[in-house]
C-alpha atoms as a PDB file:
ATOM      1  CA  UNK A   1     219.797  56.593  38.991  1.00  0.00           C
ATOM      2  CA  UNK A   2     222.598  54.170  37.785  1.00  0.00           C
ATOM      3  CA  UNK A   3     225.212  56.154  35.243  1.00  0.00           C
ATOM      4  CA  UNK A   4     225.217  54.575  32.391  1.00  0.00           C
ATOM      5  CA  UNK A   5     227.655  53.937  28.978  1.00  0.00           C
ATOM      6  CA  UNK A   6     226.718  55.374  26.276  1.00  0.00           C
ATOM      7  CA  UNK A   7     226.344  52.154  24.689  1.00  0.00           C
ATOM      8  CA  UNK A   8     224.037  51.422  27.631  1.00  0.00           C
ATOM      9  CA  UNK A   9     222.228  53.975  27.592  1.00  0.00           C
ATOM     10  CA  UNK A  10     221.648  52.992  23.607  1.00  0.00           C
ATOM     11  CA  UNK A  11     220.438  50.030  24.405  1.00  0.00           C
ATOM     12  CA  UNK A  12     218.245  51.118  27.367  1.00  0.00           C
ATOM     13  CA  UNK A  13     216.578  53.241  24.680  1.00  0.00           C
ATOM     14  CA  UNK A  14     215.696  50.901  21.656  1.00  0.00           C
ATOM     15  CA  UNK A  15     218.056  52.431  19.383  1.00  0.00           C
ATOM     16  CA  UNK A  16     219.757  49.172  17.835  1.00  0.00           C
ATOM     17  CA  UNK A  17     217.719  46.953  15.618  1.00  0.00           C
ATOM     18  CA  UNK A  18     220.118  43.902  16.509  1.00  0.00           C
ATOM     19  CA  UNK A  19     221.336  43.443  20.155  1.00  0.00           C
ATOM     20  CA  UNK A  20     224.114  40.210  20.667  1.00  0.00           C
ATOM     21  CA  UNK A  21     225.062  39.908  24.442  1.00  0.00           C
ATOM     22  CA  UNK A  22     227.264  37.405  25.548  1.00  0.00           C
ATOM     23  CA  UNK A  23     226.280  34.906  28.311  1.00  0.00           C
ATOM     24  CA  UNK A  24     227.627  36.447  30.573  1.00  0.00           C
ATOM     25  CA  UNK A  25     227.150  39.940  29.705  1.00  0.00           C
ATOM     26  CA  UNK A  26     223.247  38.382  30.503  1.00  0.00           C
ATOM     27  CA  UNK A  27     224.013  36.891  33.623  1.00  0.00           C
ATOM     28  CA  UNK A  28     226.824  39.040  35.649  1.00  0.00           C
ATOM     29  CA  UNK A  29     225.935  42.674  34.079  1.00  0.00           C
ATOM     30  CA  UNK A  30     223.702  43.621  37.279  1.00  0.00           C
ATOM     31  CA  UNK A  31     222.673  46.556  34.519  1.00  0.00           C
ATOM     32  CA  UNK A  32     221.878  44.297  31.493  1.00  0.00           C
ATOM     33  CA  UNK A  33     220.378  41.300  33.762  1.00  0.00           C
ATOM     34  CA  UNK A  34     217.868  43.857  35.086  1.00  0.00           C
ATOM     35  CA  UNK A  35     216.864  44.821  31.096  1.00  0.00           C
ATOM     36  CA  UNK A  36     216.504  41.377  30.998  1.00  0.00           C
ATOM     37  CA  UNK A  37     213.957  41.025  32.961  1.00  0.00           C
ATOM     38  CA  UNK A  38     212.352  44.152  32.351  1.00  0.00           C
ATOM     39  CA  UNK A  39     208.921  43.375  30.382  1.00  0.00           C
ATOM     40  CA  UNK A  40     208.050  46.061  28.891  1.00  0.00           C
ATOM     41  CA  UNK A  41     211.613  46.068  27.389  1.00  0.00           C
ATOM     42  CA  UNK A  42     212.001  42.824  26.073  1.00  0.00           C
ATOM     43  CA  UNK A  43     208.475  42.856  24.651  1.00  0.00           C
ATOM     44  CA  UNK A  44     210.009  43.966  21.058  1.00  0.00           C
ATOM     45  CA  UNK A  45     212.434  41.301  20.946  1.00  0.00           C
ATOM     46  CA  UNK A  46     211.837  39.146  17.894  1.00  0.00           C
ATOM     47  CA  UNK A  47     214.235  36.642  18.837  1.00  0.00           C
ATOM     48  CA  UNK A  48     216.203  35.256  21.001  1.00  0.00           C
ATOM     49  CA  UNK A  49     219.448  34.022  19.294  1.00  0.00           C
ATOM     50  CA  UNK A  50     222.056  31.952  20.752  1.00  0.00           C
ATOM     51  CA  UNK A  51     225.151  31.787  18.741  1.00  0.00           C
ATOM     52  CA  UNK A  52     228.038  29.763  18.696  1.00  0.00           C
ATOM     53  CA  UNK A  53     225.104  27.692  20.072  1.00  0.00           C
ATOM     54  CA  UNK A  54     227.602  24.470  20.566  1.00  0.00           C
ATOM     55  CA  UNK A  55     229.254  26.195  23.614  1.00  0.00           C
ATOM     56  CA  UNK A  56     226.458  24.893  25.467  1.00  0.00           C
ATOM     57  CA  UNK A  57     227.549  21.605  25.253  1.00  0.00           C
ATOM     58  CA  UNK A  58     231.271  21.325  24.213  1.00  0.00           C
ATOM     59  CA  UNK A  59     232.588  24.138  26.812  1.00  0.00           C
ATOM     60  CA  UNK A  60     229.690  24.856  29.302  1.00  0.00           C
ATOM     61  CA  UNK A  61     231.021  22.994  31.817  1.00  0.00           C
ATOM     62  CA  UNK A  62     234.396  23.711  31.675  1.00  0.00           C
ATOM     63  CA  UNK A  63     235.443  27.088  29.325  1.00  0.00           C
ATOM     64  CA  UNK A  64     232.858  29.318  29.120  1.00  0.00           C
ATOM     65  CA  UNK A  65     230.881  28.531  32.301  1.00  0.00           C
ATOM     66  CA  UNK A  66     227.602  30.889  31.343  1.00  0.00           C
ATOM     67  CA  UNK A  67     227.249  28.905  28.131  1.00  0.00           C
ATOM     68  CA  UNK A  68     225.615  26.220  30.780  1.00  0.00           C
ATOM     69  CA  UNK A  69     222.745  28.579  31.994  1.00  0.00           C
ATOM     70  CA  UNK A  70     221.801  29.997  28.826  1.00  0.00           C
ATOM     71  CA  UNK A  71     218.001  27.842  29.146  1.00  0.00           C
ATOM     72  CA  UNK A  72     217.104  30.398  32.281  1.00  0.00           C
ATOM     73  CA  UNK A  73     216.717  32.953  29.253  1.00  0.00           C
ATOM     74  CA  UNK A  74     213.485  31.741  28.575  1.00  0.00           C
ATOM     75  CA  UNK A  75     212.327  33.457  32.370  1.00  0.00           C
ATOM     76  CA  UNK A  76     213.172  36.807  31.057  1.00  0.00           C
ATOM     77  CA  UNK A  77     211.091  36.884  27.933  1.00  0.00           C
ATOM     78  CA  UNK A  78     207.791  36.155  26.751  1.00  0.00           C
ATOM     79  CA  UNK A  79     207.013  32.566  25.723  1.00  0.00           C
ATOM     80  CA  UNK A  80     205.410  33.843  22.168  1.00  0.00           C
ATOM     81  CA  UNK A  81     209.650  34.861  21.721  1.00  0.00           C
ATOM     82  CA  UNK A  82     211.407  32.346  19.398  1.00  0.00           C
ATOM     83  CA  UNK A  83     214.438  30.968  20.398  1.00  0.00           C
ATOM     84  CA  UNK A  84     217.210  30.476  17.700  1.00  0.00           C
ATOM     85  CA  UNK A  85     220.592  28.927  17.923  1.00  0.00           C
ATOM     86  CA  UNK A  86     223.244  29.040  15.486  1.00  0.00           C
ATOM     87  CA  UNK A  87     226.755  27.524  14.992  1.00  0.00           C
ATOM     88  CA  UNK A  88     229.080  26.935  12.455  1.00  0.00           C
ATOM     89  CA  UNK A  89     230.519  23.864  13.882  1.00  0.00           C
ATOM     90  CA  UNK A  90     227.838  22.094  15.850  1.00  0.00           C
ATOM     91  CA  UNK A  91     228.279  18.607  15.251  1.00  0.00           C
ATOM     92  CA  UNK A  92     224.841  17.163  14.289  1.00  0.00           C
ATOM     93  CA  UNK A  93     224.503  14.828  16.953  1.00  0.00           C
ATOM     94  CA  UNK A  94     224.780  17.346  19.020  1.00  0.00           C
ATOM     95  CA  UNK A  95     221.593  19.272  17.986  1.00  0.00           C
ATOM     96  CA  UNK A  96     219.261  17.312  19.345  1.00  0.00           C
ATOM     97  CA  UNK A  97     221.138  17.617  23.129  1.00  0.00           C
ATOM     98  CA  UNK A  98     220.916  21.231  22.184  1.00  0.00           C
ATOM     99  CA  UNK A  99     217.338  21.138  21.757  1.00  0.00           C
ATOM    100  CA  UNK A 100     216.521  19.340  25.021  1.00  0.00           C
ATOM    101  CA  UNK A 101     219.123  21.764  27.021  1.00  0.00           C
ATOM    102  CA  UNK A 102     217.616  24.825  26.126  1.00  0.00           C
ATOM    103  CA  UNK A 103     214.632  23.481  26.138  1.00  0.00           C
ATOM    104  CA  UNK A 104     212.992  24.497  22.567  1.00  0.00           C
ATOM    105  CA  UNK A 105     210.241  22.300  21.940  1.00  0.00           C
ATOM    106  CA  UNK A 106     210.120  22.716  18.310  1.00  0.00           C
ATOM    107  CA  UNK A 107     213.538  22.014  17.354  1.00  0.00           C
ATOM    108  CA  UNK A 108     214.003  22.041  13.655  1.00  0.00           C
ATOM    109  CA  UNK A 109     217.404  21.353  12.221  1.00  0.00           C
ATOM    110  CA  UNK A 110     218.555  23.175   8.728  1.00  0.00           C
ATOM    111  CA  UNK A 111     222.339  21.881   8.627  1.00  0.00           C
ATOM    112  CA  UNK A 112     224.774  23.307   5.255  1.00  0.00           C
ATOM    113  CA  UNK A 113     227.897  22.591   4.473  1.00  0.00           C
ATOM    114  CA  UNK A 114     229.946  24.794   2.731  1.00  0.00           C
ATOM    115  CA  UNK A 115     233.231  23.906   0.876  1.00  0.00           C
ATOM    116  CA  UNK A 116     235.786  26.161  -1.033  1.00  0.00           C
END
């Protein structure tokens, strides 16, 4: 048996409501990828949510290397599991590439501005 964080060990056991993981928290934690791919765990996810979604294209191939992979996702958990991205300053024609990269079929687009 693998020791464990506490925060781990939380998250092994349900007991957030809301889990955010970094890319590569998903990909290089040999603890957290296994979760991943764990069925019976990821079964209660609601979402999938992948923020500061415009990482995948403006530094995936360069800055934040993991932003890049962030499509194999969709082999750890059920396809009934929405996928949402989000992003504060995702250029619009970038949302379609977006789309098509992390392959979500059913892209809809709900852009805001907000001004002060």
């Amino acid at each position: 048996m693998l020791s464990h964080s506490p925060h781990l060990q939380n998250v092994i056991e349900r007991k957030y409501r809301i889990l955010l993981a970094s890319p590569e928290m998903c990909f290089q934690s040999p603890e957290f990828s296994k979760l991943l791919r764990d069925p019976e765990w990821v079964e209660s996810f609601m979402y999938v949510v992948i923020d500061e979604c415009h990482c995948v294209t403006q530094w995936g191939k360069m800055f934040r290397t993991m932003y890049s992979n962030v499509d194999r996702l969709h082999s750890f958990v059920a396809p009934n599991i929405p996928f949402l991205t989000t992003s504060a300053t995702l250029p619009p024609v970038s949302f379609t590439e977006i789309c098509q990269l992390l392959e979500i079929s059913t892209c809809q687009g709900n852009l805001a501005s907000c001004t002060q």
